[in-house]
N, C-alpha and C. Protein backbone atom coordinates (compact mmCIF):
# COMPACT_ATOMS: atom_id res chain seq x y z
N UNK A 1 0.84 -1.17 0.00
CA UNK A 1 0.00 0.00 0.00
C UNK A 1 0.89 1.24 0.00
N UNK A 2 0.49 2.34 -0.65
CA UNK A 2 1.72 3.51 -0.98
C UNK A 2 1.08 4.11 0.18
N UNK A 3 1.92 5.26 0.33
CA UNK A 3 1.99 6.28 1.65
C UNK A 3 1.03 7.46 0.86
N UNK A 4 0.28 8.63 1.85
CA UNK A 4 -0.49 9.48 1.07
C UNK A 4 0.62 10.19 0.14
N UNK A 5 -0.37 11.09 -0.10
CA UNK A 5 1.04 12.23 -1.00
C UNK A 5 1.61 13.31 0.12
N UNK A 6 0.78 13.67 1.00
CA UNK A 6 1.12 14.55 2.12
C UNK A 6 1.54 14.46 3.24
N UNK A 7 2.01 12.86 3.28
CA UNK A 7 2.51 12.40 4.24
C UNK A 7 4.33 12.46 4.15
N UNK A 8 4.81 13.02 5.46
CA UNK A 8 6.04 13.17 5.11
C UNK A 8 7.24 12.29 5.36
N UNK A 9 7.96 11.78 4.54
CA UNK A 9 8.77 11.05 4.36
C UNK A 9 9.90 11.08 5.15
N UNK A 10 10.35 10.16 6.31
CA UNK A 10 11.31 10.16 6.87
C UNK A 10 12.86 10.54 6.33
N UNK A 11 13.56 11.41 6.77
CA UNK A 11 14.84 11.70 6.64
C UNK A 11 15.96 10.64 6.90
N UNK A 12 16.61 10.74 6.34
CA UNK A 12 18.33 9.77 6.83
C UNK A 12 18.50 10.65 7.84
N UNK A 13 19.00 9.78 9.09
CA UNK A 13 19.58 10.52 10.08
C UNK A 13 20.79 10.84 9.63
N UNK A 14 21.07 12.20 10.29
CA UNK A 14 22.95 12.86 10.46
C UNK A 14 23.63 12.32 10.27
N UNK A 15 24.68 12.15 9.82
CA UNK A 15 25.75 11.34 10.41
C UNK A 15 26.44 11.61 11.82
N UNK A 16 26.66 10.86 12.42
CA UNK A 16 27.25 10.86 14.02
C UNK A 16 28.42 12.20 14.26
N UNK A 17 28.10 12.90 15.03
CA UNK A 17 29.52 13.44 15.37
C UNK A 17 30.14 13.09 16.71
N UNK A 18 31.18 12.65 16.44
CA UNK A 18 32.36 11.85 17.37
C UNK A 18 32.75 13.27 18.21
N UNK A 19 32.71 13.24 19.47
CA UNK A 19 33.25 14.03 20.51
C UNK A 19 34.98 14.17 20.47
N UNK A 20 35.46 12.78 20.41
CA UNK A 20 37.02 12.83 20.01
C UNK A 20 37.67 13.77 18.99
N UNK A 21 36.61 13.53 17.74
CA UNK A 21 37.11 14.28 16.49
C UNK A 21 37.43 15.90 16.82
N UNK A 22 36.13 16.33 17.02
CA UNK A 22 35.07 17.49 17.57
C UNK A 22 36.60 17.94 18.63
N UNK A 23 37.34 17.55 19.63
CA UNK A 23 38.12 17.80 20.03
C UNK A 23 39.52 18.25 19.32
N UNK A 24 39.53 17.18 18.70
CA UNK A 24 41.07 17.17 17.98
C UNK A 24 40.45 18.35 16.85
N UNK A 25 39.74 18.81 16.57
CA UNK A 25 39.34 20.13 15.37
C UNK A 25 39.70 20.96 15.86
N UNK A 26 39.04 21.39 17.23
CA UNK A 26 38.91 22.67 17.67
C UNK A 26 41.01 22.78 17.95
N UNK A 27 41.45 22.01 18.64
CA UNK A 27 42.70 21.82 18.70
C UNK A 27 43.40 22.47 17.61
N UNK A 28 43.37 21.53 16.71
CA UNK A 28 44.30 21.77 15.28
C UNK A 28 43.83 23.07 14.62
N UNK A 29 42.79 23.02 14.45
CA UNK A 29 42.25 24.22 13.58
C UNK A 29 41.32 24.84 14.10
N UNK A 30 41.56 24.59 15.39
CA UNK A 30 40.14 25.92 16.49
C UNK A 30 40.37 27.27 15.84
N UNK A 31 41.02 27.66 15.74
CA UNK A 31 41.25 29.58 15.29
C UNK A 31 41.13 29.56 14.09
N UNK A 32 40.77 28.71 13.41
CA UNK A 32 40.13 28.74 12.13
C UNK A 32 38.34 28.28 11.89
N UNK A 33 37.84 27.91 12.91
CA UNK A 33 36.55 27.42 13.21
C UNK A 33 36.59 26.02 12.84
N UNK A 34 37.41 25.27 12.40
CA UNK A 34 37.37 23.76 11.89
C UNK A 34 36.34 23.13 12.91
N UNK A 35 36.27 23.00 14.20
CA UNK A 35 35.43 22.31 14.88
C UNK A 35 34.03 22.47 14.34
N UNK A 36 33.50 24.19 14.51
CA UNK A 36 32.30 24.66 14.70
C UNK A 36 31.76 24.10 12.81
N UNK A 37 32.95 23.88 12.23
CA UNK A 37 32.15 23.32 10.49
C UNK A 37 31.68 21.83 10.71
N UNK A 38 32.23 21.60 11.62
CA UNK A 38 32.58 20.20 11.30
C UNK A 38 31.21 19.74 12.26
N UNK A 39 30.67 20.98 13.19
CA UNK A 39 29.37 20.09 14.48
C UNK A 39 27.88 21.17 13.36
N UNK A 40 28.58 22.11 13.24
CA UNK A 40 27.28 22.40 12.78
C UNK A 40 27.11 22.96 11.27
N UNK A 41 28.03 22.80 10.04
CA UNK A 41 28.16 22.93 9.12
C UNK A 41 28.96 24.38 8.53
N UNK A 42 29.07 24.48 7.56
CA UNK A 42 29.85 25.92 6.43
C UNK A 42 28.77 27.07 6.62
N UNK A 43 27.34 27.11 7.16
CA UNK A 43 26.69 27.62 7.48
C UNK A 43 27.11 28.96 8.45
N UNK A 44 27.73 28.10 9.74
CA UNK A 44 27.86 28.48 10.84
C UNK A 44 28.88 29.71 10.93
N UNK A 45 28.17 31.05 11.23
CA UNK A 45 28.12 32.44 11.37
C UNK A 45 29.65 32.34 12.40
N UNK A 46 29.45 31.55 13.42
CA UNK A 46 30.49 31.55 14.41
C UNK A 46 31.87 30.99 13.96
N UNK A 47 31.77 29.79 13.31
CA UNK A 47 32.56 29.24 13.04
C UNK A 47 33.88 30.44 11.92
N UNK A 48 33.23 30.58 11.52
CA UNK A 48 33.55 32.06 10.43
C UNK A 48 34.28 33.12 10.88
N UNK A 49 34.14 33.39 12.47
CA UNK A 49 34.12 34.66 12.92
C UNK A 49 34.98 33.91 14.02
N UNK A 50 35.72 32.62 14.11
CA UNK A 50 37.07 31.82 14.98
C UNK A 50 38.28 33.14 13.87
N UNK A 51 38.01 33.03 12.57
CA UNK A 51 38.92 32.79 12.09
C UNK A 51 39.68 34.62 12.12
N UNK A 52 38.51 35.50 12.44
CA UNK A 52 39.02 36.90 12.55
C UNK A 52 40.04 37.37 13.69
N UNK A 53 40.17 36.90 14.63
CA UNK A 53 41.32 37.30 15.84
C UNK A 53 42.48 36.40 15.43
N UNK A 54 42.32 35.09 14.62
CA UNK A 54 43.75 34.53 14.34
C UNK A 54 44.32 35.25 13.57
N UNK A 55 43.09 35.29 12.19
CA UNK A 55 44.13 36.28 10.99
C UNK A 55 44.44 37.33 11.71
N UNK A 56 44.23 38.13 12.30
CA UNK A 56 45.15 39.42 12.88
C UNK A 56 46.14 39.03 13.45
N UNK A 57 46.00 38.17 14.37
CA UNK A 57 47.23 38.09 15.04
C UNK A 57 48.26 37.23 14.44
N UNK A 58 47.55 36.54 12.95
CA UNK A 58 49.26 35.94 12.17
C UNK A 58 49.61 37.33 11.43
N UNK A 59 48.48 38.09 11.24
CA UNK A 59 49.41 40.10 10.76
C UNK A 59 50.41 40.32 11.88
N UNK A 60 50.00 40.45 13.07
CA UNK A 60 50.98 40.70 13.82
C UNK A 60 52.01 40.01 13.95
N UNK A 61 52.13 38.95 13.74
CA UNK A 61 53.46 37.93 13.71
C UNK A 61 54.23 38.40 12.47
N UNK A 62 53.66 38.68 10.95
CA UNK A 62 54.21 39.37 10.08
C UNK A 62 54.34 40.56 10.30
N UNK A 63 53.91 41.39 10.95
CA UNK A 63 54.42 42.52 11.52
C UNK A 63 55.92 42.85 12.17
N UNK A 64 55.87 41.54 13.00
CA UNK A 64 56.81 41.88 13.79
C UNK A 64 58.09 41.38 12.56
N UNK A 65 58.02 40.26 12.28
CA UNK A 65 58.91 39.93 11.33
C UNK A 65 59.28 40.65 10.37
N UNK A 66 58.50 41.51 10.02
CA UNK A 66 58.99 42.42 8.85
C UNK A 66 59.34 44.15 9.57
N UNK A 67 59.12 44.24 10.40
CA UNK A 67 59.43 45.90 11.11
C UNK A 67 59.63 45.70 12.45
N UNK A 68 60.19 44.56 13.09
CA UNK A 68 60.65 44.09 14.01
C UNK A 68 59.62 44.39 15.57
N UNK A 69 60.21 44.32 16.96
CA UNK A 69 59.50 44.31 18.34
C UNK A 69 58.98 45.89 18.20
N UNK A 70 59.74 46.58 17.74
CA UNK A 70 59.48 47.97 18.12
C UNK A 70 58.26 48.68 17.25
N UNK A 71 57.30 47.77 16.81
CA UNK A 71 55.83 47.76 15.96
C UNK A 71 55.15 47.84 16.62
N UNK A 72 54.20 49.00 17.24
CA UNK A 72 53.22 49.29 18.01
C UNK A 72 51.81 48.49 17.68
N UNK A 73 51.70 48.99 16.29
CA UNK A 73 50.88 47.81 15.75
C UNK A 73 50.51 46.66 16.39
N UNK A 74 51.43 45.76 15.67
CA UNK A 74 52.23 44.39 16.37
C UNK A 74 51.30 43.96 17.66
N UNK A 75 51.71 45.11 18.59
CA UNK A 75 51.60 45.13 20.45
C UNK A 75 49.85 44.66 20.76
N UNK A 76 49.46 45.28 19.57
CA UNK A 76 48.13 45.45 20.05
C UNK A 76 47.76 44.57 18.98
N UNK A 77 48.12 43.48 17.82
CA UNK A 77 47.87 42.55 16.93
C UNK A 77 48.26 41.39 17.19
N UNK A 78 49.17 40.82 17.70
CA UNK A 78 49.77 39.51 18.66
C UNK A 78 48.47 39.05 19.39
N UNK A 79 48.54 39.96 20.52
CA UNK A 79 47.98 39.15 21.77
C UNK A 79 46.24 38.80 20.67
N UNK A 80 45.45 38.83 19.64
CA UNK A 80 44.76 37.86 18.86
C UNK A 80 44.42 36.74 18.52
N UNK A 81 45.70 36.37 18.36
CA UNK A 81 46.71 35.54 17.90
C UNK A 81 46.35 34.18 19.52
N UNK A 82 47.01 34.87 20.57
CA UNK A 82 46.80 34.20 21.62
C UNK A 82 45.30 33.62 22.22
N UNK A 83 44.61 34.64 21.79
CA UNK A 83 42.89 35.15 21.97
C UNK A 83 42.58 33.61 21.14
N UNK A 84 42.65 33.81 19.84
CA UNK A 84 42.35 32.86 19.04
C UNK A 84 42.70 31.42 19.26
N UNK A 85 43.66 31.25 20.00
CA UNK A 85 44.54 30.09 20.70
C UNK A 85 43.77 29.33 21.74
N UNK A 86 43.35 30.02 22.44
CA UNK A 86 43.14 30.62 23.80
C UNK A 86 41.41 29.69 23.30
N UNK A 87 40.79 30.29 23.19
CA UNK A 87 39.45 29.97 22.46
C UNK A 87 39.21 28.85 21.70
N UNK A 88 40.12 28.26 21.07
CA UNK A 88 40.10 26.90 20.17
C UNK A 88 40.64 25.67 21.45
N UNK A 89 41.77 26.06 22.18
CA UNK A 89 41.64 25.05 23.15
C UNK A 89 40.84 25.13 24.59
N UNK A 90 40.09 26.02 24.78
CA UNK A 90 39.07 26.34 25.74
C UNK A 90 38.17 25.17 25.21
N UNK A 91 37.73 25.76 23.92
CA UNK A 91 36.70 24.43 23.07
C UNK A 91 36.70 23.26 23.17
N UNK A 92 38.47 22.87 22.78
CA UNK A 92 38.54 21.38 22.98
C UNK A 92 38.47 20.91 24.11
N UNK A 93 39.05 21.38 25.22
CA UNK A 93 38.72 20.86 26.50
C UNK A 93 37.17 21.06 27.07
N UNK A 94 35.97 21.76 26.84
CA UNK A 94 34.88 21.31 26.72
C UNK A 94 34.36 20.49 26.33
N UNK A 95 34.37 20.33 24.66
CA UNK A 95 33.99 18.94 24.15
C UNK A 95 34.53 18.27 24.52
N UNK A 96 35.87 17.90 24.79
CA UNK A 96 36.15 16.66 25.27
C UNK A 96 35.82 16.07 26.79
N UNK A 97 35.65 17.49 27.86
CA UNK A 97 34.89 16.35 29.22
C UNK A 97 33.54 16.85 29.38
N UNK A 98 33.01 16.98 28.28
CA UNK A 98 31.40 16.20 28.42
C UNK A 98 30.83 15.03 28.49
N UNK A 99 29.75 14.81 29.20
CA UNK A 99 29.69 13.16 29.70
C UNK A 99 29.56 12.54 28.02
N UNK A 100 29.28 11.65 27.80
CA UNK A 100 28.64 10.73 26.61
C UNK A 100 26.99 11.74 26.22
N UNK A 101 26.14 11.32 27.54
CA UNK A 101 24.74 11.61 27.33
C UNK A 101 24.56 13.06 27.04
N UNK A 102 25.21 13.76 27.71
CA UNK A 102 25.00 15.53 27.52
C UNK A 102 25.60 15.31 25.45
N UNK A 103 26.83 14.95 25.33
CA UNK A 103 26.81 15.07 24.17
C UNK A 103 26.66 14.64 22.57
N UNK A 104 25.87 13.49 23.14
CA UNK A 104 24.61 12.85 22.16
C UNK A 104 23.68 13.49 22.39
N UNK A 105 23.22 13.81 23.71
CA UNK A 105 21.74 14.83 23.48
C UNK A 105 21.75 16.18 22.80
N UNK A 106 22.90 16.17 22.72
CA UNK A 106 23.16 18.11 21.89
C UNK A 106 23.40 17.59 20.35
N UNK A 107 24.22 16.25 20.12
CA UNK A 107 25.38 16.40 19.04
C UNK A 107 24.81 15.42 17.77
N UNK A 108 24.06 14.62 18.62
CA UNK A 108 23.73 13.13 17.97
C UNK A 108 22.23 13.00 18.66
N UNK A 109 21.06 13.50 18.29
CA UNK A 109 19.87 13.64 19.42
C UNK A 109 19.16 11.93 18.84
N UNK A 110 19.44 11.53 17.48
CA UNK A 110 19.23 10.41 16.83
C UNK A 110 19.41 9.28 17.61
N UNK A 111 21.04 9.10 18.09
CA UNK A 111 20.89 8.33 19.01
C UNK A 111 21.03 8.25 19.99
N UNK A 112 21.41 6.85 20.79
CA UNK A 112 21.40 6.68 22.12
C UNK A 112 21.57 7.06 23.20
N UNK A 113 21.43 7.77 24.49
CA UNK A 113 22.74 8.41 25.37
C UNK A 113 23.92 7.85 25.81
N UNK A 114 24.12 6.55 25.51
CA UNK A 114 25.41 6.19 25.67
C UNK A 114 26.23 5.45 24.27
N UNK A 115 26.04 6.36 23.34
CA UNK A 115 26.73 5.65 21.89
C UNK A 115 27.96 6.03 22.11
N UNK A 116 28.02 5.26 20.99
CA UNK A 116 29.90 5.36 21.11
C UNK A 116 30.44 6.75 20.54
N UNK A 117 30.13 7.56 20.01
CA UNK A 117 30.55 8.98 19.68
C UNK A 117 30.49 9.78 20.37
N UNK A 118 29.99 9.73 21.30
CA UNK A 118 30.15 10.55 22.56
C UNK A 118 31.02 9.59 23.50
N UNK A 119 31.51 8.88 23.17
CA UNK A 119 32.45 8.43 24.38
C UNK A 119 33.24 8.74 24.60
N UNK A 120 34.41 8.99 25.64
CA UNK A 120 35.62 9.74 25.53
C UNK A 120 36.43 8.41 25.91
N UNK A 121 38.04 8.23 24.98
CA UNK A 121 39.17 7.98 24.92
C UNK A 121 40.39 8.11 25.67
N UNK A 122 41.23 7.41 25.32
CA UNK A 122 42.43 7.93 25.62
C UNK A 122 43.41 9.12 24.29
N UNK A 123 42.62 9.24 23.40
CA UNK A 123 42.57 10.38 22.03
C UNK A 123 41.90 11.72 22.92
N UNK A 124 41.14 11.54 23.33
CA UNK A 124 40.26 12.13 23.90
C UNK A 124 41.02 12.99 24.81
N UNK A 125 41.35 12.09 25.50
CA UNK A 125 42.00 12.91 27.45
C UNK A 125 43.65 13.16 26.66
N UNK A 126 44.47 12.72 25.62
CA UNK A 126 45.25 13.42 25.06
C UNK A 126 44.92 15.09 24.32
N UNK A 127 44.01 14.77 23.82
CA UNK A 127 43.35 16.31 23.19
C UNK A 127 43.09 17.33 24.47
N UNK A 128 42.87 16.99 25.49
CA UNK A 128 42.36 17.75 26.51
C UNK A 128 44.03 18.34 27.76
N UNK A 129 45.00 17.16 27.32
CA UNK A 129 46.17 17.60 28.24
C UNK A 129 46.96 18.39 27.14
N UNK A 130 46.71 18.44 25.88
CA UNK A 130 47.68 19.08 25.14
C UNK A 130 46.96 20.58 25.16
N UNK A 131 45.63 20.54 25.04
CA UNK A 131 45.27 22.21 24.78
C UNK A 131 44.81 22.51 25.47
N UNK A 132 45.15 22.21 27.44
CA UNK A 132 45.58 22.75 28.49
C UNK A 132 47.06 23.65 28.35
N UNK A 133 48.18 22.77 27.49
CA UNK A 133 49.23 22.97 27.87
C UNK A 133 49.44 23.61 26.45
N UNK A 134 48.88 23.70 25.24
CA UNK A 134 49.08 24.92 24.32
C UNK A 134 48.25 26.46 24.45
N UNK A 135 46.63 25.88 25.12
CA UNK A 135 46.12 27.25 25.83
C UNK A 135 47.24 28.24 26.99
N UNK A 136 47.47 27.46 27.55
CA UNK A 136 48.27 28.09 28.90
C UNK A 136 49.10 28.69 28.23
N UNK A 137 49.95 28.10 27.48
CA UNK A 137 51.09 28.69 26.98
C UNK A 137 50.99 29.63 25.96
N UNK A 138 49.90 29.83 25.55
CA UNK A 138 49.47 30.96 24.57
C UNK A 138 49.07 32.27 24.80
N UNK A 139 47.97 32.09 26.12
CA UNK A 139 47.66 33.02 26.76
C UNK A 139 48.68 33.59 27.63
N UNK A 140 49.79 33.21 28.43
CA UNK A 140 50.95 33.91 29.25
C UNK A 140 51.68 34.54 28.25
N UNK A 141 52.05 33.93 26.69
CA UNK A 141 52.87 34.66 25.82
C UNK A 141 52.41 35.87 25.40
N UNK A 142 50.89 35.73 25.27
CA UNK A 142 50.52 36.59 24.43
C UNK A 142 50.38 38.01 25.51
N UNK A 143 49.98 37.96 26.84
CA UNK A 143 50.44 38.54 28.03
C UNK A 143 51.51 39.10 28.10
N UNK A 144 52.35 38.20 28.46
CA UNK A 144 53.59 38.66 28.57
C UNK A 144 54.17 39.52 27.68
N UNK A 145 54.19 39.16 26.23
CA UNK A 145 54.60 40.52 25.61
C UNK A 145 53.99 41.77 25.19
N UNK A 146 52.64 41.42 25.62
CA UNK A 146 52.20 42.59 24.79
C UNK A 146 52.33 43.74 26.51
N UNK A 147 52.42 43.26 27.60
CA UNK A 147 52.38 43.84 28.94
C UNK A 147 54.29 44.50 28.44
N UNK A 148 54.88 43.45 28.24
CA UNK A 148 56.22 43.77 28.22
C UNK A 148 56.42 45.14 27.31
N UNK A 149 56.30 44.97 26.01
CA UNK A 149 56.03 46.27 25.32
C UNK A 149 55.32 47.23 25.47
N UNK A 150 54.19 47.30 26.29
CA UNK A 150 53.40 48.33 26.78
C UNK A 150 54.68 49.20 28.21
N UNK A 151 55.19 48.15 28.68
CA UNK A 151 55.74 48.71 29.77
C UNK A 151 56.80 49.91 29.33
N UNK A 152 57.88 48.82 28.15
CA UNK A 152 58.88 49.45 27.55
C UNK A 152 58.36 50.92 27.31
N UNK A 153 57.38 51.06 26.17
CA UNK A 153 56.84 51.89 25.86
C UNK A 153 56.40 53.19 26.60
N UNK A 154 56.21 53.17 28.13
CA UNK A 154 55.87 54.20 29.01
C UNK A 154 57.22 54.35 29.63
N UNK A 155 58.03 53.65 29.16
CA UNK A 155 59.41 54.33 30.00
C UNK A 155 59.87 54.96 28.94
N UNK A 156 59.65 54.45 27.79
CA UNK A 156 60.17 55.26 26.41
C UNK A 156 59.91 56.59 26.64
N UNK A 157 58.38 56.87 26.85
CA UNK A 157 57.66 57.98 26.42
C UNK A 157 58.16 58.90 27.65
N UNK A 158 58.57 58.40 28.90
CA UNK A 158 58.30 59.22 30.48
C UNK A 158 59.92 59.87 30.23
N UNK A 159 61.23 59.01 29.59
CA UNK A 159 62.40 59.35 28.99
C UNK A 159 62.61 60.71 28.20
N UNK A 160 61.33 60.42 27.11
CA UNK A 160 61.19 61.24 26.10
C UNK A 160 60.88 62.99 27.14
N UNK A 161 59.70 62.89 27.87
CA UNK A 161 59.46 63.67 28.24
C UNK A 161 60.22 64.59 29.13
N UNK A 162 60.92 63.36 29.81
CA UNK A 162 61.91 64.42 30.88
C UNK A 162 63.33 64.58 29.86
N UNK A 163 63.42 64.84 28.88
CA UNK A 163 64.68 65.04 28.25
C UNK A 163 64.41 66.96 27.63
């Protein structure tokens, strides 16, 4: 017996998104939005808008390389760079210690609460100790110098003045 005409035809479910993957994205290519394409498609407004504080702050890295530390520019185009860092492994270490069920019910609502794509690994808890330890280290650099050159800079100017 055929189905009416106005009756609506079931969809293929999603394909699964793996929490592991979803980690290792935001990781590798967080400051480019790679994660946010990859959970919620080329669509995604946000994902788009990862990629504006990195590109500045790889200007500022060409900044500095081409007109060296003493690029004011630079001072205030770097620490982006870190921002963008900073934000892609914030990500991964979210997705990665979400339970299973929280992230099948957001990621995968199709299936189960305990499928295997939401499970977390030993891929998993690697993705989460590395962009602890590339966040950290991104955010103090990007600190540190741009505080460092700001400092330079008011002794420059306080020099200038009493001369």
């Amino acid at each position: 017996m055929n189905a009416p005409l106005n009756a609506s035809t079931p969809t293929a479910p999603a394909r699964p998104r793996n929490k592991t993957v979803a980690a290792w994205l935001a990781f590798i290519g967080g400051g480019l939005g790679w994660h946010r394409f990859y959970l919620h498609g080329f669509g995604d407004v946000w994902g788009w808008l990862h990629a504006i504080p990195t590109a500045l702050g790889l200007w500022g890295v060409d900044r500095v390389l081409t007109h060296g530390q003493d690029d004011k520019l630079s001072w205030v185009l770097l620490p982006f760079l870190g921002l963008g860092l900073v934000a892609a492994c914030l990500s991964a270490i979210v997705y990665a210690l979400q339970s299973p069920e929280r992230w099948n019910a957001r990621h995968n609502p199709h299936l189960a609460a305990d499928a295997r794509p939401g499970a977390t690994n030993w891929l998993t808890v690697l993705a989460v100790v590395l962009s602890l330890m590339v966040g950290a280290t991104a955010l103090m650099a990007g600190l540190a110098f741009s505080f460092q050159r700001y400092f330079e800079y008011q002794i420059e100017e306080g020099l200038r003045i009493s001369q």
